[in-house]
PDB file of N, CA and C in Angstrom:
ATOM      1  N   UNK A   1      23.751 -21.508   4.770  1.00  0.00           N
ATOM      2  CA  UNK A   1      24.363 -22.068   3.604  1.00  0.00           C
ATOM      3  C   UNK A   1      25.145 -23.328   3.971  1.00  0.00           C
ATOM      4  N   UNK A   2      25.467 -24.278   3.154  1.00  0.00           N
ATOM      5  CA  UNK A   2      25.480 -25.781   3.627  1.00  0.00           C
ATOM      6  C   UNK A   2      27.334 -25.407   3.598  1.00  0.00           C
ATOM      7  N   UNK A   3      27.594 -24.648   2.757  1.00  0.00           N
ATOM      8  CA  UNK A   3      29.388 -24.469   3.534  1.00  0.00           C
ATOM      9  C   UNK A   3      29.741 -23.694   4.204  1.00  0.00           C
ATOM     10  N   UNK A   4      29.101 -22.874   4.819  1.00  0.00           N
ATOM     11  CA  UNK A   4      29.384 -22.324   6.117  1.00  0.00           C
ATOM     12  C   UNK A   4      29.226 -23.393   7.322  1.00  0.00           C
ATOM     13  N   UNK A   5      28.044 -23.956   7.140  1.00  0.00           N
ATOM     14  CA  UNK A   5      27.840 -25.682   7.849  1.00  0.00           C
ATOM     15  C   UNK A   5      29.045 -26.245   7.818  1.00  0.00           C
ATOM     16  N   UNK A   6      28.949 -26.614   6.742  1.00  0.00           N
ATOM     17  CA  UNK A   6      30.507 -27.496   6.522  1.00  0.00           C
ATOM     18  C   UNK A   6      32.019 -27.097   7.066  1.00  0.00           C
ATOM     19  N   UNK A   7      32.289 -25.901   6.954  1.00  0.00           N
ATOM     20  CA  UNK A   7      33.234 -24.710   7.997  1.00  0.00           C
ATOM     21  C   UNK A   7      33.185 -24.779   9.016  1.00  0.00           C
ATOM     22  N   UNK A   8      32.586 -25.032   9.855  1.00  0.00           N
ATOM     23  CA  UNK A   8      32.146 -25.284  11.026  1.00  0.00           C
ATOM     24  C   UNK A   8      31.959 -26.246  11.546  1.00  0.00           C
ATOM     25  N   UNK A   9      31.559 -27.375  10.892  1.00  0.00           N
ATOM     26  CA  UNK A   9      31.921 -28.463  11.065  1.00  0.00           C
ATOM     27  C   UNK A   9      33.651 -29.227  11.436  1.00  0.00           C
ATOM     28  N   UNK A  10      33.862 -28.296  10.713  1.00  0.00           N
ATOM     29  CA  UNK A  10      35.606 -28.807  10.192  1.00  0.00           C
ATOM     30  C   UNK A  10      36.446 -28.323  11.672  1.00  0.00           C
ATOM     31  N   UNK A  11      36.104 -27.099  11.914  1.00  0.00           N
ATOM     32  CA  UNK A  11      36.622 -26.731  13.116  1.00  0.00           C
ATOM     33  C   UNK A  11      35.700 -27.112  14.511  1.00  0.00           C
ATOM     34  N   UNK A  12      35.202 -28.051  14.301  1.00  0.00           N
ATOM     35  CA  UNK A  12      34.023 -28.745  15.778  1.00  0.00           C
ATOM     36  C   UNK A  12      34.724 -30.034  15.930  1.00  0.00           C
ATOM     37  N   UNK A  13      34.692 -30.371  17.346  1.00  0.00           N
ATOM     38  CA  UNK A  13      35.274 -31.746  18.270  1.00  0.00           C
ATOM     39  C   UNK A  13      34.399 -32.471  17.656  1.00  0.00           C
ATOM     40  N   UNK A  14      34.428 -33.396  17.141  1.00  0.00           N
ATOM     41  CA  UNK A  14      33.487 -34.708  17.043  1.00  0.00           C
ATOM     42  C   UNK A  14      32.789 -35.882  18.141  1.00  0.00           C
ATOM     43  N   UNK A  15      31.368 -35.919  17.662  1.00  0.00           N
ATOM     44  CA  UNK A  15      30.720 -35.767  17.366  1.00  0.00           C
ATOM     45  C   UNK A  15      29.955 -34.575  17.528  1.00  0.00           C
ATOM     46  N   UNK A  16      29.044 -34.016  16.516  1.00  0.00           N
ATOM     47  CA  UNK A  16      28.396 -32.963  16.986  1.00  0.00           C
ATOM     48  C   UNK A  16      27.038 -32.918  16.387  1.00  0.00           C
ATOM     49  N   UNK A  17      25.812 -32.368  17.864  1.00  0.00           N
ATOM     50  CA  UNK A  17      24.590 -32.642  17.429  1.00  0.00           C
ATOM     51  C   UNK A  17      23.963 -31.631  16.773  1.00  0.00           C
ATOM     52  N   UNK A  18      22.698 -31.792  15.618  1.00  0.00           N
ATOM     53  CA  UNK A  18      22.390 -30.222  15.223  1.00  0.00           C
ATOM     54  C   UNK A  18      21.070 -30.723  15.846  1.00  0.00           C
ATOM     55  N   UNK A  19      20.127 -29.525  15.810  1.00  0.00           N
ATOM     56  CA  UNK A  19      18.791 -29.790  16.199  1.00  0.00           C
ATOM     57  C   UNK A  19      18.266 -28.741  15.543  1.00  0.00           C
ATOM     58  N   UNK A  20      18.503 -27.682  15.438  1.00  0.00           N
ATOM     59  CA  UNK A  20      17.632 -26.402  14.326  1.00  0.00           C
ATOM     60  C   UNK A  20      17.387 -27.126  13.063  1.00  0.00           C
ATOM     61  N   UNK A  21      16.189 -27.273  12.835  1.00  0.00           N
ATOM     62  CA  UNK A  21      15.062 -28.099  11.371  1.00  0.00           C
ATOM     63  C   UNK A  21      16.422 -27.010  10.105  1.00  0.00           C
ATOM     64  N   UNK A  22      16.514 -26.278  10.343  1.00  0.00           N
ATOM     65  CA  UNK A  22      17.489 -25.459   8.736  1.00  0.00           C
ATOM     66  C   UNK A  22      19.041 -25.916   8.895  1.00  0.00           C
ATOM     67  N   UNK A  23      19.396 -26.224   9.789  1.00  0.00           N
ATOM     68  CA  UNK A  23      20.759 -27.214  10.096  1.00  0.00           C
ATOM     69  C   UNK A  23      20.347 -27.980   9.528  1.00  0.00           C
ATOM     70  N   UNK A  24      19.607 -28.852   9.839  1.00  0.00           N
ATOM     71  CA  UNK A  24      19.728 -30.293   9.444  1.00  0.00           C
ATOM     72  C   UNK A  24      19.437 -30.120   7.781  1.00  0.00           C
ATOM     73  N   UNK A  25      18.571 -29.597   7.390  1.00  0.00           N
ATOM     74  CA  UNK A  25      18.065 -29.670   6.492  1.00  0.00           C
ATOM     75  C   UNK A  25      19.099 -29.328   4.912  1.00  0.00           C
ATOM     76  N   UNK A  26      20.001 -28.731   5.577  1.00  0.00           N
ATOM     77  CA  UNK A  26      21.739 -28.080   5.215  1.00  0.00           C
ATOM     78  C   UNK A  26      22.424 -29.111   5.829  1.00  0.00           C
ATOM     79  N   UNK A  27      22.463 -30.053   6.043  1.00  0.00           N
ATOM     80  CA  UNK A  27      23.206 -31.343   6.814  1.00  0.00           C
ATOM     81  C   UNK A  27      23.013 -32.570   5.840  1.00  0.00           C
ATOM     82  N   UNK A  28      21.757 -31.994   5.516  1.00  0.00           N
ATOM     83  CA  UNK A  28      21.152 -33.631   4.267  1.00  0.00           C
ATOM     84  C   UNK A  28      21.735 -33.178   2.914  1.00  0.00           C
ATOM     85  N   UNK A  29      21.913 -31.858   2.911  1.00  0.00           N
ATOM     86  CA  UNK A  29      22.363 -31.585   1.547  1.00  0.00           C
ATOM     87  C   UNK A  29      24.371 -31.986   1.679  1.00  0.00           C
ATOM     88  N   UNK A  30      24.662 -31.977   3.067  1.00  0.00           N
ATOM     89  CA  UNK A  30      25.905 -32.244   2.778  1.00  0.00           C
ATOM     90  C   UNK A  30      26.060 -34.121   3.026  1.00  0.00           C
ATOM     91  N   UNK A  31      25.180 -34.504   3.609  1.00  0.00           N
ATOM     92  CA  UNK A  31      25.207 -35.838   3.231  1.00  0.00           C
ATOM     93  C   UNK A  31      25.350 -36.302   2.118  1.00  0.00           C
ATOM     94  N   UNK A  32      24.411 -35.689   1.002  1.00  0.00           N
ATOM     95  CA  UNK A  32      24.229 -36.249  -0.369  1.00  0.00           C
ATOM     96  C   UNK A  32      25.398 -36.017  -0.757  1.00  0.00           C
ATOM     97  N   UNK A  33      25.830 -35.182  -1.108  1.00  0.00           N
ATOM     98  CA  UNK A  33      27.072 -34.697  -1.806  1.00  0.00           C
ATOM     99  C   UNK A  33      28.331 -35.738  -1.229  1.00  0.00           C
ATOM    100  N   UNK A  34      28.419 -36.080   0.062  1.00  0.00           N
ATOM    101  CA  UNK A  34      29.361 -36.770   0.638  1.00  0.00           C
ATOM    102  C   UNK A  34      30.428 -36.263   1.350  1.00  0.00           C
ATOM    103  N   UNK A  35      30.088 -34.969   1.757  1.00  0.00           N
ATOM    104  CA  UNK A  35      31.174 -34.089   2.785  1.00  0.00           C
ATOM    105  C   UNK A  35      31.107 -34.336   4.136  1.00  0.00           C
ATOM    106  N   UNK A  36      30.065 -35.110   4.536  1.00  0.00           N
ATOM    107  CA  UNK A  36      30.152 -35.885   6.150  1.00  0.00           C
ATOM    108  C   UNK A  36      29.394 -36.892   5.927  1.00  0.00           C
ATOM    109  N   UNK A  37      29.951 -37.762   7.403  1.00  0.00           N
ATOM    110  CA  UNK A  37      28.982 -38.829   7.411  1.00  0.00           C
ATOM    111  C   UNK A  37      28.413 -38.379   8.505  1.00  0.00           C
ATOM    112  N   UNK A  38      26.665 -38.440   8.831  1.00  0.00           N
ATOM    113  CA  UNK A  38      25.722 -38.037  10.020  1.00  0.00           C
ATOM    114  C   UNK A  38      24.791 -39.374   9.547  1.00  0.00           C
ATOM    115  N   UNK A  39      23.733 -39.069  11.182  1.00  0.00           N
ATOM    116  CA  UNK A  39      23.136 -39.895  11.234  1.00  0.00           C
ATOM    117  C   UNK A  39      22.261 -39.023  11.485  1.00  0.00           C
ATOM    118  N   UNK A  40      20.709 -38.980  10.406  1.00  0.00           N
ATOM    119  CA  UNK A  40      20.149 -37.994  10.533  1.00  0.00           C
ATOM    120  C   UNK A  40      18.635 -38.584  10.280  1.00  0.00           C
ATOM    121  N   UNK A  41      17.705 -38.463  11.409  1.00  0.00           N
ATOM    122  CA  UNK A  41      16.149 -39.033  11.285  1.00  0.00           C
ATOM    123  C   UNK A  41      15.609 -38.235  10.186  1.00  0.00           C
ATOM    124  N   UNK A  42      14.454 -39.073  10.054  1.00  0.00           N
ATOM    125  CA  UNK A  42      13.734 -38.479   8.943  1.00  0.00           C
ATOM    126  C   UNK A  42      12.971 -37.863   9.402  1.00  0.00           C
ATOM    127  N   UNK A  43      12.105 -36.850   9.577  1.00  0.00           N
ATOM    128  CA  UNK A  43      11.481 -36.070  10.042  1.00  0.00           C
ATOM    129  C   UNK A  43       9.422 -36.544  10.046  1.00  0.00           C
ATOM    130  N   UNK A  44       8.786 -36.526  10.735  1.00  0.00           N
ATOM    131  CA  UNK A  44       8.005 -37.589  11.271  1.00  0.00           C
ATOM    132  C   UNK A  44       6.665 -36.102  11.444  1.00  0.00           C
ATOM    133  N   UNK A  45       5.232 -37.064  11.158  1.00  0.00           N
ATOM    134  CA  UNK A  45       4.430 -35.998  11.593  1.00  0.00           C
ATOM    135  C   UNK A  45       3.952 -36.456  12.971  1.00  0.00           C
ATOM    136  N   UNK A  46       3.992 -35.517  13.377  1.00  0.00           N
ATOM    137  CA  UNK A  46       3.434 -35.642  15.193  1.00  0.00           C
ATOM    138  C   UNK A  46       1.963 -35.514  15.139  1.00  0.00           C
ATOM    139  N   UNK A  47       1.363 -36.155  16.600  1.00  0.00           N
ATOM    140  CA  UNK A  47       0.018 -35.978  16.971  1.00  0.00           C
ATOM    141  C   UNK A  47      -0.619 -34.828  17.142  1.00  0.00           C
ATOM    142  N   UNK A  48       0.311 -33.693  17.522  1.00  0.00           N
ATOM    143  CA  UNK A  48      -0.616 -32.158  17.430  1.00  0.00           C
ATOM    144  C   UNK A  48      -0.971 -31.812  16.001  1.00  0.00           C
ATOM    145  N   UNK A  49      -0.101 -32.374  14.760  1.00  0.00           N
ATOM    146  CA  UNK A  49      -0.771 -31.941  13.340  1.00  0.00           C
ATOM    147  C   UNK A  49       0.626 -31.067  12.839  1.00  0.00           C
ATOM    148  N   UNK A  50       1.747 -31.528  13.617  1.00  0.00           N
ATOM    149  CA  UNK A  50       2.813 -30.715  12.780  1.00  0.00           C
ATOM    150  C   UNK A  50       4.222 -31.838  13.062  1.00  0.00           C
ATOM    151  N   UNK A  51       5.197 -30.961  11.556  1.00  0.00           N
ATOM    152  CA  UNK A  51       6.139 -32.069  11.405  1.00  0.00           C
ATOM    153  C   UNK A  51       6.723 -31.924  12.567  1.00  0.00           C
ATOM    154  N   UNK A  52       7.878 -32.936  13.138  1.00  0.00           N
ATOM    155  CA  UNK A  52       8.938 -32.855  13.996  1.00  0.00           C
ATOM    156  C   UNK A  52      10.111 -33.511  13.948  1.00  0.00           C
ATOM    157  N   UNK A  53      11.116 -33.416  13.885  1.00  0.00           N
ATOM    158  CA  UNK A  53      12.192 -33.303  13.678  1.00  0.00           C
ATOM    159  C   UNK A  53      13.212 -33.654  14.648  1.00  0.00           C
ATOM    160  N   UNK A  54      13.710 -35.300  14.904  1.00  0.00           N
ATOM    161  CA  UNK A  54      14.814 -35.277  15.867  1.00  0.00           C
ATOM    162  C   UNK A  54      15.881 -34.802  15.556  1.00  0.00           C
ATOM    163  N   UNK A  55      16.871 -34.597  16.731  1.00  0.00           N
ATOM    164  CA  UNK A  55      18.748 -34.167  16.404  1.00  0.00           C
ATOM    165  C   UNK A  55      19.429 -34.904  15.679  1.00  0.00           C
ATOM    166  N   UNK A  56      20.034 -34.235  14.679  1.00  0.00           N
ATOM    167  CA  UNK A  56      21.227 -35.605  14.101  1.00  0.00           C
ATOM    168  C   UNK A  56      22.521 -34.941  14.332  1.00  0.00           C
ATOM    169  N   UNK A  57      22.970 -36.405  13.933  1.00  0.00           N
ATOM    170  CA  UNK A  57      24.415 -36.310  14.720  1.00  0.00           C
ATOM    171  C   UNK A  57      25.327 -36.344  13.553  1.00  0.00           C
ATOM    172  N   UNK A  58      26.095 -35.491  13.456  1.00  0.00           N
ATOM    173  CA  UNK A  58      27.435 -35.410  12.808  1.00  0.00           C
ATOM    174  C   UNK A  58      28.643 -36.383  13.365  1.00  0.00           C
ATOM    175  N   UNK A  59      28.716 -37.375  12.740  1.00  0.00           N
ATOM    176  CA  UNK A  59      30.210 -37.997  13.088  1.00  0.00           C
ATOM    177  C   UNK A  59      31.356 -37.670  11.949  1.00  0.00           C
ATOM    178  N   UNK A  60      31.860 -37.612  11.369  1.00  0.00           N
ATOM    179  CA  UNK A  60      32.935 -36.942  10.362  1.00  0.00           C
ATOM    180  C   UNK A  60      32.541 -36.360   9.327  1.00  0.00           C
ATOM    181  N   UNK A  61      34.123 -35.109   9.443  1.00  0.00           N
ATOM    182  CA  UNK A  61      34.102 -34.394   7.638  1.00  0.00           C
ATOM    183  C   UNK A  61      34.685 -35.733   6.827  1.00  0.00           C
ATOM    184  N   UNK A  62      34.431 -35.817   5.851  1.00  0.00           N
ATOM    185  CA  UNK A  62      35.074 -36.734   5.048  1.00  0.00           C
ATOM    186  C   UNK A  62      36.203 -35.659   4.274  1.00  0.00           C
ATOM    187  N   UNK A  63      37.174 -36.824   3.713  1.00  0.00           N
ATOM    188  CA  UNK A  63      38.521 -35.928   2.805  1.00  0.00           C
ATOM    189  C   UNK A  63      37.840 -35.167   1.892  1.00  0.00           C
ATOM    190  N   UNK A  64      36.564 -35.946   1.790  1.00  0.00           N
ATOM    191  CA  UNK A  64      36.012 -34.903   0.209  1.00  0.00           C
ATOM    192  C   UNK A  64      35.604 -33.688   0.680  1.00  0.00           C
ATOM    193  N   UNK A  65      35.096 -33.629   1.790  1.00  0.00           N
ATOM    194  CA  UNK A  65      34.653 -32.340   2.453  1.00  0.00           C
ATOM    195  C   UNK A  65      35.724 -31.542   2.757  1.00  0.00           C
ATOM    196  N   UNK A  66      36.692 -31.976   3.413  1.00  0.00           N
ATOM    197  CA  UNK A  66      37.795 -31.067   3.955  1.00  0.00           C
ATOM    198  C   UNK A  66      38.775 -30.603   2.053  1.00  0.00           C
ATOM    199  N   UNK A  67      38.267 -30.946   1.185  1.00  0.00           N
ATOM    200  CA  UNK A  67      39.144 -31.195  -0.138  1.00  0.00           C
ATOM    201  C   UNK A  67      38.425 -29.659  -0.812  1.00  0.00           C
ATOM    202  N   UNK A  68      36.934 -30.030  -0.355  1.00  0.00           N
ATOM    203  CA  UNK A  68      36.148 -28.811  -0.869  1.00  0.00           C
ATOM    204  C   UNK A  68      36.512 -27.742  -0.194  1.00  0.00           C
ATOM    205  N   UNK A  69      36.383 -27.470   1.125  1.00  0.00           N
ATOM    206  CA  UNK A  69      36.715 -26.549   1.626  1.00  0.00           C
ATOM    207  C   UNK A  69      37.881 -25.881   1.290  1.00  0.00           C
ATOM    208  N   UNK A  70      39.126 -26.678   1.349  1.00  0.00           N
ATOM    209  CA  UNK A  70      40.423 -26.305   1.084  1.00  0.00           C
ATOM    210  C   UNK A  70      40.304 -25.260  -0.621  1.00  0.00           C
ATOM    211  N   UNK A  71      39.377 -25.593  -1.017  1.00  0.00           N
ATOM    212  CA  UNK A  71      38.934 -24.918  -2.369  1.00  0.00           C
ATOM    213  C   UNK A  71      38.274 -23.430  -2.141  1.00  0.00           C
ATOM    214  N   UNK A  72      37.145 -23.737  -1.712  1.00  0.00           N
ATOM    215  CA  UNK A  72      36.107 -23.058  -1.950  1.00  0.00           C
ATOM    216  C   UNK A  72      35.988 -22.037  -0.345  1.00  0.00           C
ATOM    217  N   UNK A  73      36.587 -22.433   0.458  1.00  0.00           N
ATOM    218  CA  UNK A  73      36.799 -21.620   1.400  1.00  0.00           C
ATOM    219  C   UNK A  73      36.979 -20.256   1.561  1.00  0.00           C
ATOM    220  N   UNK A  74      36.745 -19.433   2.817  1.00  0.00           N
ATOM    221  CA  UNK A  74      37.515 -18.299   2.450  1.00  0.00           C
ATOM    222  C   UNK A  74      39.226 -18.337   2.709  1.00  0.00           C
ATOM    223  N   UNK A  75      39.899 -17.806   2.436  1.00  0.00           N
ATOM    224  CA  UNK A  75      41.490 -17.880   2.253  1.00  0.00           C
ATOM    225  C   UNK A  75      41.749 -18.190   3.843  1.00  0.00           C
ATOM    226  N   UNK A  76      41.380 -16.898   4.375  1.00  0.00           N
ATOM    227  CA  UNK A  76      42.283 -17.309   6.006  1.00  0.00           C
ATOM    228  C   UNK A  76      41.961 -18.383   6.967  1.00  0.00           C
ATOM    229  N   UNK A  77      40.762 -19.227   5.847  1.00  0.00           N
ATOM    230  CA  UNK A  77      39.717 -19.971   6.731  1.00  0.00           C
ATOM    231  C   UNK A  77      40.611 -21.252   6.029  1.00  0.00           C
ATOM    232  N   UNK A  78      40.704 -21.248   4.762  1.00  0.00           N
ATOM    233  CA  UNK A  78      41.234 -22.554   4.049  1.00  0.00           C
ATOM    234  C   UNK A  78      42.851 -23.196   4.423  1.00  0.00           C
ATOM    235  N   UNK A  79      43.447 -22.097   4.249  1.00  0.00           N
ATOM    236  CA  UNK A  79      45.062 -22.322   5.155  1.00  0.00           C
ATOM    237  C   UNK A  79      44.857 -23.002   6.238  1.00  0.00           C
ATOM    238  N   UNK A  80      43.860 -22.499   7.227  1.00  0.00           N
ATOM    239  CA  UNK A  80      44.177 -23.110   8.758  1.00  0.00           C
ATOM    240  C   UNK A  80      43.352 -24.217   8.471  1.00  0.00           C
ATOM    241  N   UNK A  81      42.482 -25.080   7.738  1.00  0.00           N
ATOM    242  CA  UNK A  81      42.063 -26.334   7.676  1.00  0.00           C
ATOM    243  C   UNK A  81      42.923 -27.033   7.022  1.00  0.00           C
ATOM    244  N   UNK A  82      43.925 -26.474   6.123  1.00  0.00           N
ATOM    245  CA  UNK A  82      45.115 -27.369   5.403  1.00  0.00           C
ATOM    246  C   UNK A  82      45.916 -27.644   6.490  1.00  0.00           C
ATOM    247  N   UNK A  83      46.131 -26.704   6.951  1.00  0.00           N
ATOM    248  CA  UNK A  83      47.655 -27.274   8.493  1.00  0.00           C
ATOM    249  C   UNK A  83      47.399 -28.217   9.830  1.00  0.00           C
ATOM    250  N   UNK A  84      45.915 -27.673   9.809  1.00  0.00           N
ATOM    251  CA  UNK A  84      45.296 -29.126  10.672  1.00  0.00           C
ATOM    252  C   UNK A  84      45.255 -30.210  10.315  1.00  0.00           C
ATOM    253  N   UNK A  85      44.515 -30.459   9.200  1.00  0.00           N
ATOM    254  CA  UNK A  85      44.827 -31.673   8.687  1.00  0.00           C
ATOM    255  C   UNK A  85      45.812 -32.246   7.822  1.00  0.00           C
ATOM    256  N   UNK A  86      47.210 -31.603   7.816  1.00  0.00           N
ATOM    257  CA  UNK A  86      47.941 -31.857   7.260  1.00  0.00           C
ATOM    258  C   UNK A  86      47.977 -32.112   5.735  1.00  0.00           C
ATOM    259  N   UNK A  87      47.226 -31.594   4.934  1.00  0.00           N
ATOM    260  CA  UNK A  87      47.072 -31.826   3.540  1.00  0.00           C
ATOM    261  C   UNK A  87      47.556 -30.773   2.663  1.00  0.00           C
TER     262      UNK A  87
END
């Protein structure tokens, strides 16, 4: 689920790489929305006859992301992302 992603994100050192095709694919959905900024390839068909998929890279939660969370979080999870980031 793309906010458990996002949860996890929040509590990860920056930068951080995903490489599992269902990460990323939960990574583009938090791109759109605007809860991080990543840098994420487009996924490419290879010469054996199947897709492939480079790593993308997570460089920040954005406020909007850490804003959602602080919401939609679970409780003991949302407190400790408010006191980290001071909000």
């Amino acid at each position: 689920m793309p906010m458990q992603l996002l949860q996890r994100l929040a509590e990860a050192e920056m930068p951080v790489t995903l490489s599992d095709p269902a990460e990323i694919h939960q990574l583009r959905i938090l791109v759109a929305v605007g809860h991080v900024f990543a840098t994420v390839p487009l996924p490419y068909y290879g010469l054996d006859g199947r897709w492939c998929q480079e790593a993308a890279t997570v460089h920040c939660v954005t406020a909007l992301g850490f804003k959602v969370l602080r919401y939609f979080a679970p409780a003991d999870k949302a407190s400790t992302i408010a006191k980290d980031r001071g909000s």
